[in-house]
Each structure stands twice: as C-alpha cells, then as structure tokens.
N, C-alpha and C. Protein backbone atom coordinates (compact mmCIF):
# COMPACT_ATOMS: atom_id res chain seq x y z
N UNK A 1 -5.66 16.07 -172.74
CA UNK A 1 -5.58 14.63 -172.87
C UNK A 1 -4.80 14.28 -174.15
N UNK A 2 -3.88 13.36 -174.16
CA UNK A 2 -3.05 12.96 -175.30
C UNK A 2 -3.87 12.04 -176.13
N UNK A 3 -3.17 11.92 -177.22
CA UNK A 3 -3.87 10.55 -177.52
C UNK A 3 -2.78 9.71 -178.32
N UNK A 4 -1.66 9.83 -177.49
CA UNK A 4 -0.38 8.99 -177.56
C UNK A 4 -0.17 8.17 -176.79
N UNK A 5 0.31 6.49 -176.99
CA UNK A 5 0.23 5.32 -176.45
C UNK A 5 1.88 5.44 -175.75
N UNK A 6 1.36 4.89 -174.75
CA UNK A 6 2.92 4.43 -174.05
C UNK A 6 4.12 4.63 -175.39
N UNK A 7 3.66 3.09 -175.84
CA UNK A 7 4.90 2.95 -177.54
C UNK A 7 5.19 3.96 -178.29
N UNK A 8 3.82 4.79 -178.34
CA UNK A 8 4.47 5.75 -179.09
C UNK A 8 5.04 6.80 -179.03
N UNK A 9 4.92 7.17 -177.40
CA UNK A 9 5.67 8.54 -177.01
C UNK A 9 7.22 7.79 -176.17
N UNK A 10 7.52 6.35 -176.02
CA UNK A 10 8.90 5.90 -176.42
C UNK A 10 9.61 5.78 -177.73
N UNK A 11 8.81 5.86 -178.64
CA UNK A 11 9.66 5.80 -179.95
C UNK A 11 9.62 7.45 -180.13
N UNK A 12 8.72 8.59 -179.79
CA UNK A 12 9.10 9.34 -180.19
C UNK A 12 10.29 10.09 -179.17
N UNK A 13 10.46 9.99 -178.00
CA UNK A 13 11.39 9.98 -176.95
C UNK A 13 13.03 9.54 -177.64
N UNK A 14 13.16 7.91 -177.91
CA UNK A 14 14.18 7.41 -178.78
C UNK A 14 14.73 8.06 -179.98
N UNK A 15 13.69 9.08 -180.41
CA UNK A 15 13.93 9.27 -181.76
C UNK A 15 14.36 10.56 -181.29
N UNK A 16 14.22 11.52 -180.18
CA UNK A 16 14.96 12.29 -179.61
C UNK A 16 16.08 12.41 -179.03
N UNK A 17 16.53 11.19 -178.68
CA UNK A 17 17.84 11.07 -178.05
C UNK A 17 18.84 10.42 -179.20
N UNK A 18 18.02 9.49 -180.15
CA UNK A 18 18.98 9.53 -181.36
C UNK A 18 19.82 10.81 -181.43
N UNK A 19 18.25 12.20 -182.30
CA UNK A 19 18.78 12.94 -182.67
C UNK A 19 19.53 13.48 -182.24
N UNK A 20 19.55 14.01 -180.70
CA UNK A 20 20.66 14.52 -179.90
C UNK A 20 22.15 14.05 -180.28
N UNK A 21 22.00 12.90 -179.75
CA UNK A 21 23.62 11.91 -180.38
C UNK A 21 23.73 12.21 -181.33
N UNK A 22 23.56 11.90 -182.77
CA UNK A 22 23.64 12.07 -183.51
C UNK A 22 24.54 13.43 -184.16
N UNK A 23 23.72 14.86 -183.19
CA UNK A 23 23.98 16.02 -183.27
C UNK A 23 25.20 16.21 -182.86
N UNK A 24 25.62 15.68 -181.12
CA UNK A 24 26.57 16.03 -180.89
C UNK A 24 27.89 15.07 -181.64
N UNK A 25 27.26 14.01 -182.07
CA UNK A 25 28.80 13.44 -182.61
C UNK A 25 29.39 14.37 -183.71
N UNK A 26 28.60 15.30 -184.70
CA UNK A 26 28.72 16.04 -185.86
C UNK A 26 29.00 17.24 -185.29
N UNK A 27 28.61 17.89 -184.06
CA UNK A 27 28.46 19.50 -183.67
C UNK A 27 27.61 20.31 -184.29
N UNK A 28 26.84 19.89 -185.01
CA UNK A 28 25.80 20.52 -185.82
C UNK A 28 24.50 20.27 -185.48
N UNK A 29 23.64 21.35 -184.78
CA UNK A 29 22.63 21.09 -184.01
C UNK A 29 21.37 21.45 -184.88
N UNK A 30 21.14 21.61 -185.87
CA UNK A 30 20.06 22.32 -186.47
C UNK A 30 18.40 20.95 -186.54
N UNK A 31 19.20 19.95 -186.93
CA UNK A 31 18.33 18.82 -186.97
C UNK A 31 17.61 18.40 -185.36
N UNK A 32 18.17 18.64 -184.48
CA UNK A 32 17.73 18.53 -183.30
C UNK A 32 16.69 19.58 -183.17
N UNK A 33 17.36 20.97 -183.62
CA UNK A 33 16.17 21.88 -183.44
C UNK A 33 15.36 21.94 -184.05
N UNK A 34 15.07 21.09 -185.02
CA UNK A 34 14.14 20.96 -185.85
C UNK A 34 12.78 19.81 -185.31
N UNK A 35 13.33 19.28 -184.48
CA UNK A 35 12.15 18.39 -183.74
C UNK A 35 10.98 18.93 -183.25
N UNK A 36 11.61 20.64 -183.08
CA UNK A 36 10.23 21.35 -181.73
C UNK A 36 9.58 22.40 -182.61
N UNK A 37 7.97 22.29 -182.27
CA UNK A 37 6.96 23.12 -183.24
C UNK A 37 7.41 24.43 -183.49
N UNK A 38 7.07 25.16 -184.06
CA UNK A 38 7.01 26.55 -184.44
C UNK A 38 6.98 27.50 -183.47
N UNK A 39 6.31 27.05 -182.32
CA UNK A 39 6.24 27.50 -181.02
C UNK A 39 5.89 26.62 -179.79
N UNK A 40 7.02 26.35 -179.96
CA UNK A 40 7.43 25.51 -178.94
C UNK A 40 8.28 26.26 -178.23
N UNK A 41 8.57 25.89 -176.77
CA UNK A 41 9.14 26.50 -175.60
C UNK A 41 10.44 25.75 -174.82
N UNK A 42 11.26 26.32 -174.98
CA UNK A 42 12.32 25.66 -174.02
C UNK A 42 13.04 26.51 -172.78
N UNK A 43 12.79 25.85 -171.76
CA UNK A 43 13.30 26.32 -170.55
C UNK A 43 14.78 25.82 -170.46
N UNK A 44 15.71 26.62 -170.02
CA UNK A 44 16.70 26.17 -170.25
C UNK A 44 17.32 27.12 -168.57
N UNK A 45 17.49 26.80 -167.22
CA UNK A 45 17.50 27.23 -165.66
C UNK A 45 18.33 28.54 -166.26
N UNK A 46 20.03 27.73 -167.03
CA UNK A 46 20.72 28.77 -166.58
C UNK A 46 21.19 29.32 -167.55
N UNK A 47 20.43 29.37 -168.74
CA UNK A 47 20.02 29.89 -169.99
C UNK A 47 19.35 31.12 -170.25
N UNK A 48 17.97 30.63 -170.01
CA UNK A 48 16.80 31.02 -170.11
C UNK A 48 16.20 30.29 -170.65
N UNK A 49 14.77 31.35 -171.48
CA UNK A 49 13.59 30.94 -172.64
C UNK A 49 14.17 31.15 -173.97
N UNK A 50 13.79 30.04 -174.30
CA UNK A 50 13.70 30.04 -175.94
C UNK A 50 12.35 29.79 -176.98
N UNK A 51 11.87 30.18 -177.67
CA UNK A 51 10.74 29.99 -178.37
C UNK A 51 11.06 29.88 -179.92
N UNK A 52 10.18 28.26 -180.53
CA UNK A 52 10.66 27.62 -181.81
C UNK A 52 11.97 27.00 -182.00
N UNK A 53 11.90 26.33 -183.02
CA UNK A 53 13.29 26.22 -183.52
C UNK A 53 14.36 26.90 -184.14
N UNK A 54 14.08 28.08 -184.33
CA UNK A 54 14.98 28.89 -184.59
C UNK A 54 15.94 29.49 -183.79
N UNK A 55 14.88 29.94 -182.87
CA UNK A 55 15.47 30.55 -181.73
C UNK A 55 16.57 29.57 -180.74
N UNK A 56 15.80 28.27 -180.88
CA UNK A 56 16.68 26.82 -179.87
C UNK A 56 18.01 27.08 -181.01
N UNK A 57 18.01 26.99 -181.80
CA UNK A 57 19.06 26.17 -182.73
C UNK A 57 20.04 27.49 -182.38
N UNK A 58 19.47 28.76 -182.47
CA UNK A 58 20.77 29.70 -182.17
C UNK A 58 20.92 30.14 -181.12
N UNK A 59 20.66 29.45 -180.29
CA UNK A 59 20.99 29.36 -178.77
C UNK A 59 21.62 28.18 -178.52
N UNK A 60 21.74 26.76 -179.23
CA UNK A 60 22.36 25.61 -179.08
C UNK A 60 23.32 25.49 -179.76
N UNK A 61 23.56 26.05 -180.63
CA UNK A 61 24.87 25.33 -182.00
C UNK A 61 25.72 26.31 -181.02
N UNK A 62 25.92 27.51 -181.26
CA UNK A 62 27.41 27.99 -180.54
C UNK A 62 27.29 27.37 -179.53
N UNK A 63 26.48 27.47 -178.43
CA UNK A 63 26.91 26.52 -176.98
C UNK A 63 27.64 24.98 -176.94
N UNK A 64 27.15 24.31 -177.76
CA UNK A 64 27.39 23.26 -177.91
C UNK A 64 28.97 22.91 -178.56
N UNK A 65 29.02 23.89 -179.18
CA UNK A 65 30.40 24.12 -179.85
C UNK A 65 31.47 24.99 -179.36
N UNK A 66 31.08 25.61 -178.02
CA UNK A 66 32.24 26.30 -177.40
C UNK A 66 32.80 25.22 -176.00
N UNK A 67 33.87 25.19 -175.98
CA UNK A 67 34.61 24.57 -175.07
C UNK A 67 33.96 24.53 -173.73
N UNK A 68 33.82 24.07 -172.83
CA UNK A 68 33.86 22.59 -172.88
C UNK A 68 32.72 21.61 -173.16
N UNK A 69 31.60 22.18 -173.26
CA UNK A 69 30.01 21.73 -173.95
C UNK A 69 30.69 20.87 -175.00
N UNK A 70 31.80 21.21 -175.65
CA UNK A 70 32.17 20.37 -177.45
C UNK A 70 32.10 18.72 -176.51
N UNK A 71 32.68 18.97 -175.71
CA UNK A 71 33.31 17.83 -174.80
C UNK A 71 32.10 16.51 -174.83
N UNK A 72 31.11 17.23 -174.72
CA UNK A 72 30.20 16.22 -174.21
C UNK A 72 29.45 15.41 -175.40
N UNK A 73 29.99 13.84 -175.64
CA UNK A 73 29.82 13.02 -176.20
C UNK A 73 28.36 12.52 -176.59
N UNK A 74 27.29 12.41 -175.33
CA UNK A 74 26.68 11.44 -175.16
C UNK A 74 25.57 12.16 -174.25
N UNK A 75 24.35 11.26 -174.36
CA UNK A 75 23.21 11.97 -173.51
C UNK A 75 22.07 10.96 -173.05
N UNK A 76 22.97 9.83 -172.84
CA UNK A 76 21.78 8.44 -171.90
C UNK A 76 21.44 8.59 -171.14
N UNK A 77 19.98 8.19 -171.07
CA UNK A 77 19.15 8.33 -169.74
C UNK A 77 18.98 7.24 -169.12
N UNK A 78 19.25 7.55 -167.59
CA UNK A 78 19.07 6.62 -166.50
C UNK A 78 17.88 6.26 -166.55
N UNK A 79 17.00 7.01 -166.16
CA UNK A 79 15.40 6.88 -166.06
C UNK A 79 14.39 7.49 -166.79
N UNK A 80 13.35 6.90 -167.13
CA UNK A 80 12.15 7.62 -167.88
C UNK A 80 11.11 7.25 -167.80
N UNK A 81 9.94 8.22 -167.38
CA UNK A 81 8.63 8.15 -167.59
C UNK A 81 7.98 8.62 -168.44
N UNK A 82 6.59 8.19 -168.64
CA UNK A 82 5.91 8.26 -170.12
C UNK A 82 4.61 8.53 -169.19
N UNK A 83 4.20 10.08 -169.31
CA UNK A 83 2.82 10.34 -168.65
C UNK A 83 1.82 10.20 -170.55
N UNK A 84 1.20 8.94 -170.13
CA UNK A 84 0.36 8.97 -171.10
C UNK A 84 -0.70 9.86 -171.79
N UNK A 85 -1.23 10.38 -170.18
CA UNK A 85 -2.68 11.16 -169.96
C UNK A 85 -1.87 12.40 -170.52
N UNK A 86 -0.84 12.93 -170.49
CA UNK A 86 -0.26 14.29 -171.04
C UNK A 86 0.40 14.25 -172.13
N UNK A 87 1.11 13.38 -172.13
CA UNK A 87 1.79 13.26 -173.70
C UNK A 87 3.24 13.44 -173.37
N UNK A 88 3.69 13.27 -171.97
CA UNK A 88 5.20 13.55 -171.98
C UNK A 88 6.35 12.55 -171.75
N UNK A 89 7.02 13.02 -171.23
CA UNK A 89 8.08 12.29 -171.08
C UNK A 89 9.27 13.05 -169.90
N UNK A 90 9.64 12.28 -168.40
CA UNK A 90 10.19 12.89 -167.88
C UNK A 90 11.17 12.08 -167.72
N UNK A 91 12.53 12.15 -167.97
CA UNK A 91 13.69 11.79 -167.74
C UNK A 91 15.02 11.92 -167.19
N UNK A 92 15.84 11.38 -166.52
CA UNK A 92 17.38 11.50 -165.83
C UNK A 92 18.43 11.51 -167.26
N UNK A 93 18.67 12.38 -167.60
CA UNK A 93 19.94 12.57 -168.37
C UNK A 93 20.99 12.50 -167.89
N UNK A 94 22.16 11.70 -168.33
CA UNK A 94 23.50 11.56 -168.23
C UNK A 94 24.55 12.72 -168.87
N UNK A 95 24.98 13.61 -169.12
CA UNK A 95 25.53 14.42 -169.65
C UNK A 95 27.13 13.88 -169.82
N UNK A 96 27.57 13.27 -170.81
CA UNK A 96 28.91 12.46 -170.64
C UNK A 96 29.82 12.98 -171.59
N UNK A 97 30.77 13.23 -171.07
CA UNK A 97 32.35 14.11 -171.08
C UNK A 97 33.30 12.82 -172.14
N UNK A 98 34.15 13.60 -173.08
CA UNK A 98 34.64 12.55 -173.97
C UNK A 98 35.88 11.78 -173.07
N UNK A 99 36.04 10.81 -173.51
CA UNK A 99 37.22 9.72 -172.57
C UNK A 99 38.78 11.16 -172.69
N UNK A 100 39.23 11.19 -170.94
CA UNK A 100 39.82 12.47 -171.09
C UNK A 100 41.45 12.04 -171.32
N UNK A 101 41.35 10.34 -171.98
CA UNK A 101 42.70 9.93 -171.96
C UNK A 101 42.75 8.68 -171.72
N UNK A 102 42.28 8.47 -169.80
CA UNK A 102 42.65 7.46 -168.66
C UNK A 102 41.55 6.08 -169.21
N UNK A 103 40.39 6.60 -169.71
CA UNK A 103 39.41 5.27 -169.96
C UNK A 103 38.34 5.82 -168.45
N UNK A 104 38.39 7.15 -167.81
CA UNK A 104 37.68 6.83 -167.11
C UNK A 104 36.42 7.98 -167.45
N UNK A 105 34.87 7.78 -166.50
CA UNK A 105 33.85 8.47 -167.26
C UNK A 105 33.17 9.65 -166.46
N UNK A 106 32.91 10.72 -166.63
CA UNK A 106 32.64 11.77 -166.03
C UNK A 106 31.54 12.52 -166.79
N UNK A 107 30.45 12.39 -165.98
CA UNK A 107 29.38 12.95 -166.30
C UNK A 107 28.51 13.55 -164.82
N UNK A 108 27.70 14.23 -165.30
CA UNK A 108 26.65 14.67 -164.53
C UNK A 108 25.02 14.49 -164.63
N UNK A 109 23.95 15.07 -164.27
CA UNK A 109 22.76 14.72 -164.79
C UNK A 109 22.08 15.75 -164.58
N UNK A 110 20.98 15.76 -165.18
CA UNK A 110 19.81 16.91 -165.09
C UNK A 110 18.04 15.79 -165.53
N UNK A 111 17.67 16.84 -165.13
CA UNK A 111 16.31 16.24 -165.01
C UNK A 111 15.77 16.84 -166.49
N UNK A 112 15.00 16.51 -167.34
CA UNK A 112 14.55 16.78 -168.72
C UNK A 112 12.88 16.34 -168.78
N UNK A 113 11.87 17.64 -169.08
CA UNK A 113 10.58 17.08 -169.20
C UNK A 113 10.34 17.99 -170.85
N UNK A 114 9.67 16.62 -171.64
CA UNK A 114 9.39 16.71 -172.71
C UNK A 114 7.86 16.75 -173.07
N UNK A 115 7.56 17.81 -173.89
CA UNK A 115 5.84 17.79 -173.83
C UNK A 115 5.75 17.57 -175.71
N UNK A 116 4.96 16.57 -176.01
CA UNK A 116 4.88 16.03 -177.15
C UNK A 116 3.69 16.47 -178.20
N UNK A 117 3.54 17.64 -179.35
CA UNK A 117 2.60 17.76 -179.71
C UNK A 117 1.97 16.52 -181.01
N UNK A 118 0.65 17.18 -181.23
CA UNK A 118 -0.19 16.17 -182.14
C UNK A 118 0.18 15.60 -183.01
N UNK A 119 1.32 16.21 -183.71
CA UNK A 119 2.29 15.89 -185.08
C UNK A 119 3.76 15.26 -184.30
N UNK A 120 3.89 15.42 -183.27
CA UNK A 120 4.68 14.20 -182.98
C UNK A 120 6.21 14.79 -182.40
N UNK A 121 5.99 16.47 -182.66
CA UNK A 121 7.45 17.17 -182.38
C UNK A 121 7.09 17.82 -181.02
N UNK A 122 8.15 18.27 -180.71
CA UNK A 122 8.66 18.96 -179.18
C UNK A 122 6.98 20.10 -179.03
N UNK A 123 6.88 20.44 -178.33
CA UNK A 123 5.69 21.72 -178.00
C UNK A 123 6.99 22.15 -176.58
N UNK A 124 7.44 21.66 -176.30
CA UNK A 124 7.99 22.22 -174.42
C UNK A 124 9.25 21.25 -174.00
N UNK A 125 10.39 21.96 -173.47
CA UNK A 125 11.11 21.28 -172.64
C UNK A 125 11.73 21.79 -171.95
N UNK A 126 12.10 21.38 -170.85
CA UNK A 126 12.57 21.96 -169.03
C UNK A 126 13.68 20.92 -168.94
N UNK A 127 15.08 21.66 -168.70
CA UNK A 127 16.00 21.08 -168.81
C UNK A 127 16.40 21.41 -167.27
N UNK A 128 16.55 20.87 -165.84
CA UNK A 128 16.71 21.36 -164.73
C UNK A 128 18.13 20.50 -164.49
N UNK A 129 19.31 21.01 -163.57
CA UNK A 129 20.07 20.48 -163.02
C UNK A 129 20.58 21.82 -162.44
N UNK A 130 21.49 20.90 -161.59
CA UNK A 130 21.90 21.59 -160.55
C UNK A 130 23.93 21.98 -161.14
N UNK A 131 24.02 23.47 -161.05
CA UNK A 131 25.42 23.72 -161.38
C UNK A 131 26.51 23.15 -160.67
N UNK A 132 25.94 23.09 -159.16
CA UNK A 132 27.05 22.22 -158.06
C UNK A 132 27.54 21.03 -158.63
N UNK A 133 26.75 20.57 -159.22
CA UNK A 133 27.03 18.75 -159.53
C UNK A 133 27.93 18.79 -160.84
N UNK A 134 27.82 19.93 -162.19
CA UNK A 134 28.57 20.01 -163.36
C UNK A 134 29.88 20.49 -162.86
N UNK A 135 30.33 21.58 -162.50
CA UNK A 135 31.15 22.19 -162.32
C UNK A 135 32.36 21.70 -161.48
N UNK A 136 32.08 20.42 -160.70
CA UNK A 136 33.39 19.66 -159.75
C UNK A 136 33.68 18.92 -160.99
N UNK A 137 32.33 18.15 -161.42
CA UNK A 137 32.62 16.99 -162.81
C UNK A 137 33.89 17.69 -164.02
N UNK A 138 33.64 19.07 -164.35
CA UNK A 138 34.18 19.63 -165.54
C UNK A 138 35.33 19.61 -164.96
N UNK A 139 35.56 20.60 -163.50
CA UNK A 139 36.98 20.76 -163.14
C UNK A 139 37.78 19.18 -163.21
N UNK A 140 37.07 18.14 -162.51
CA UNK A 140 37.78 16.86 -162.28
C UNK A 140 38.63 16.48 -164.09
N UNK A 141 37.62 16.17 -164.72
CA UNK A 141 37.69 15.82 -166.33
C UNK A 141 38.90 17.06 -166.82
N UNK A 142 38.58 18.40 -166.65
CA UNK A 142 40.06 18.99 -167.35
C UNK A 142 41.25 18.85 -166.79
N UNK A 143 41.30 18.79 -165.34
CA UNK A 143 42.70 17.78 -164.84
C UNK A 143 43.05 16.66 -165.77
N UNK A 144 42.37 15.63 -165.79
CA UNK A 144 42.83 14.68 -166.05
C UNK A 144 42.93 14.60 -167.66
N UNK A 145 42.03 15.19 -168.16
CA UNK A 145 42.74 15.93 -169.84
C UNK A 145 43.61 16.50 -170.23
N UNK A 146 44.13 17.11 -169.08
CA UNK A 146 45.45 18.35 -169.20
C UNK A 146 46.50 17.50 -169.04
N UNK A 147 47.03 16.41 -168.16
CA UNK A 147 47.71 14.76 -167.84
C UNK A 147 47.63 14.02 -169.21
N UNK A 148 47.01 14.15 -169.93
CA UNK A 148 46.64 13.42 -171.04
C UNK A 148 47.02 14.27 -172.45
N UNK A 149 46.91 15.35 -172.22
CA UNK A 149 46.59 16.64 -172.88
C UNK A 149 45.79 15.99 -174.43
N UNK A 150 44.31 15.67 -173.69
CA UNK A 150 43.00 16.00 -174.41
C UNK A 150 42.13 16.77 -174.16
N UNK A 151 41.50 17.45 -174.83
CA UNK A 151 40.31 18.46 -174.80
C UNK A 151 40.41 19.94 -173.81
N UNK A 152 42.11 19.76 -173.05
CA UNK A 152 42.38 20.54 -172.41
C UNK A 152 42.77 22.17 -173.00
N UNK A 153 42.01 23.13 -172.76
CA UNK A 153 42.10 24.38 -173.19
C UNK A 153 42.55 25.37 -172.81
C-alpha cells in the first residue's frame, strides 16, 4: 500500500520527465540516473536488467549518445495513470526524433511503468515497445535527414 496521493506521485512523475528532457537536451544522463534507489530495477525488453543507478547510468549515457538514440529530442507522454493503491505510474511515451530539416515529426511510443519508493525515487521501471513501430520511424527520419543532410550518418 502506498501512501502517495494522486498529486504527489504527478509531481513526482513531472519531475521525471523534466529530468529526462533535461538529460537529453545536454546528453548527459547521470542526473536521471540518479532518481532510482540503490536498488532499484530497470527492465529495459531489448536491453535487459539493470540494477541501481549506477548500473542504469552506464547502460544509458553511451546509448543515448550513440547515433541515432543522440537524435531523440523529447519524451511526452500521451497518457498516464497514477495507481494510487501502489505508488505507480503507467504511461504512453512519445519517443521524438530531432526536426530532420522539413519541420516534420517522427516519433514512436512505448509503454513505461514506474514504481515509486518511500523517499520519492524510482524502486522499478519497465520500458515495453515494440521494435516494428521504431525501426520504419528511424529508417523514414534518416531519409529525410540525409535530403536535408541533418543527423544523417
């Protein structure tokens, strides 16, 4: 049983997707990984497991910083729920690709469940999507980057 209010597991949610943004506008992920406990767990499909922040952060900074992951700007969510009785948070992530030139927007989504411990940081997160849906998006976006010649590698 949680004993986190609607409000407060949206501000601590907000204060996660800040950090994210935040991270990727800089490429420097350490502050993000710093959100999740000591042992905390991240599922990551086509990753794997990660355990703490140590382990997230050196599993995220090179990824995030190798081509075409650099690409991705932005991380708004369509949808979100707030299971009170648990303390989480399940959400539709946008995964959004930098403007590849044209002004036009290319993203994908994944499903994201966040488990919130007593002190207010990450304990768990399950990052699920499907590769079918990234991989037309990436090919489409480096066409039209390579026409532009942005972010094209």
């Amino acid at each position: 049983m949680s004993s986190f209010t609607e409000a407060q597991l949206r501000a601590m949610h907000d204060h996660y997707l800040e950090v994210a943004n935040r991270c990727s506008a800089i490429q420097e992920w350490r502050e993000w990984a710093d959100l999740f406990t000591h042992d905390a767990v991240y599922v990551e499909h086509c990753f794997g497991r990660f355990n703490g922040p140590d382990e997230i952060y050196d599993w995220i900074q090179p990824l995030m910083n190798q081509w075409p992951n650099s690409e991705m700007t932005a991380f708004p969510h369509d949808w979100c729920v707030f299971d009170v009785e648990r303390g989480w948070s399940i959400c539709q992530v946008e995964n959004v690709m930098r403007d590849p030139g044209d002004g036009s927007v290319h993203q994908a989504a994944n499903i994201t469940i966040l488990h919130y411990g007593e002190d207010g940081r990450i304990t768990y997160e399950e990052d699920a999507y499907n590769p079918m849906n990234f991989a037309p998006m990436v090919s489409e976006w480096m066409e039209i980057a390579k026409r532009h010649e942005r972010g094209a590698q």
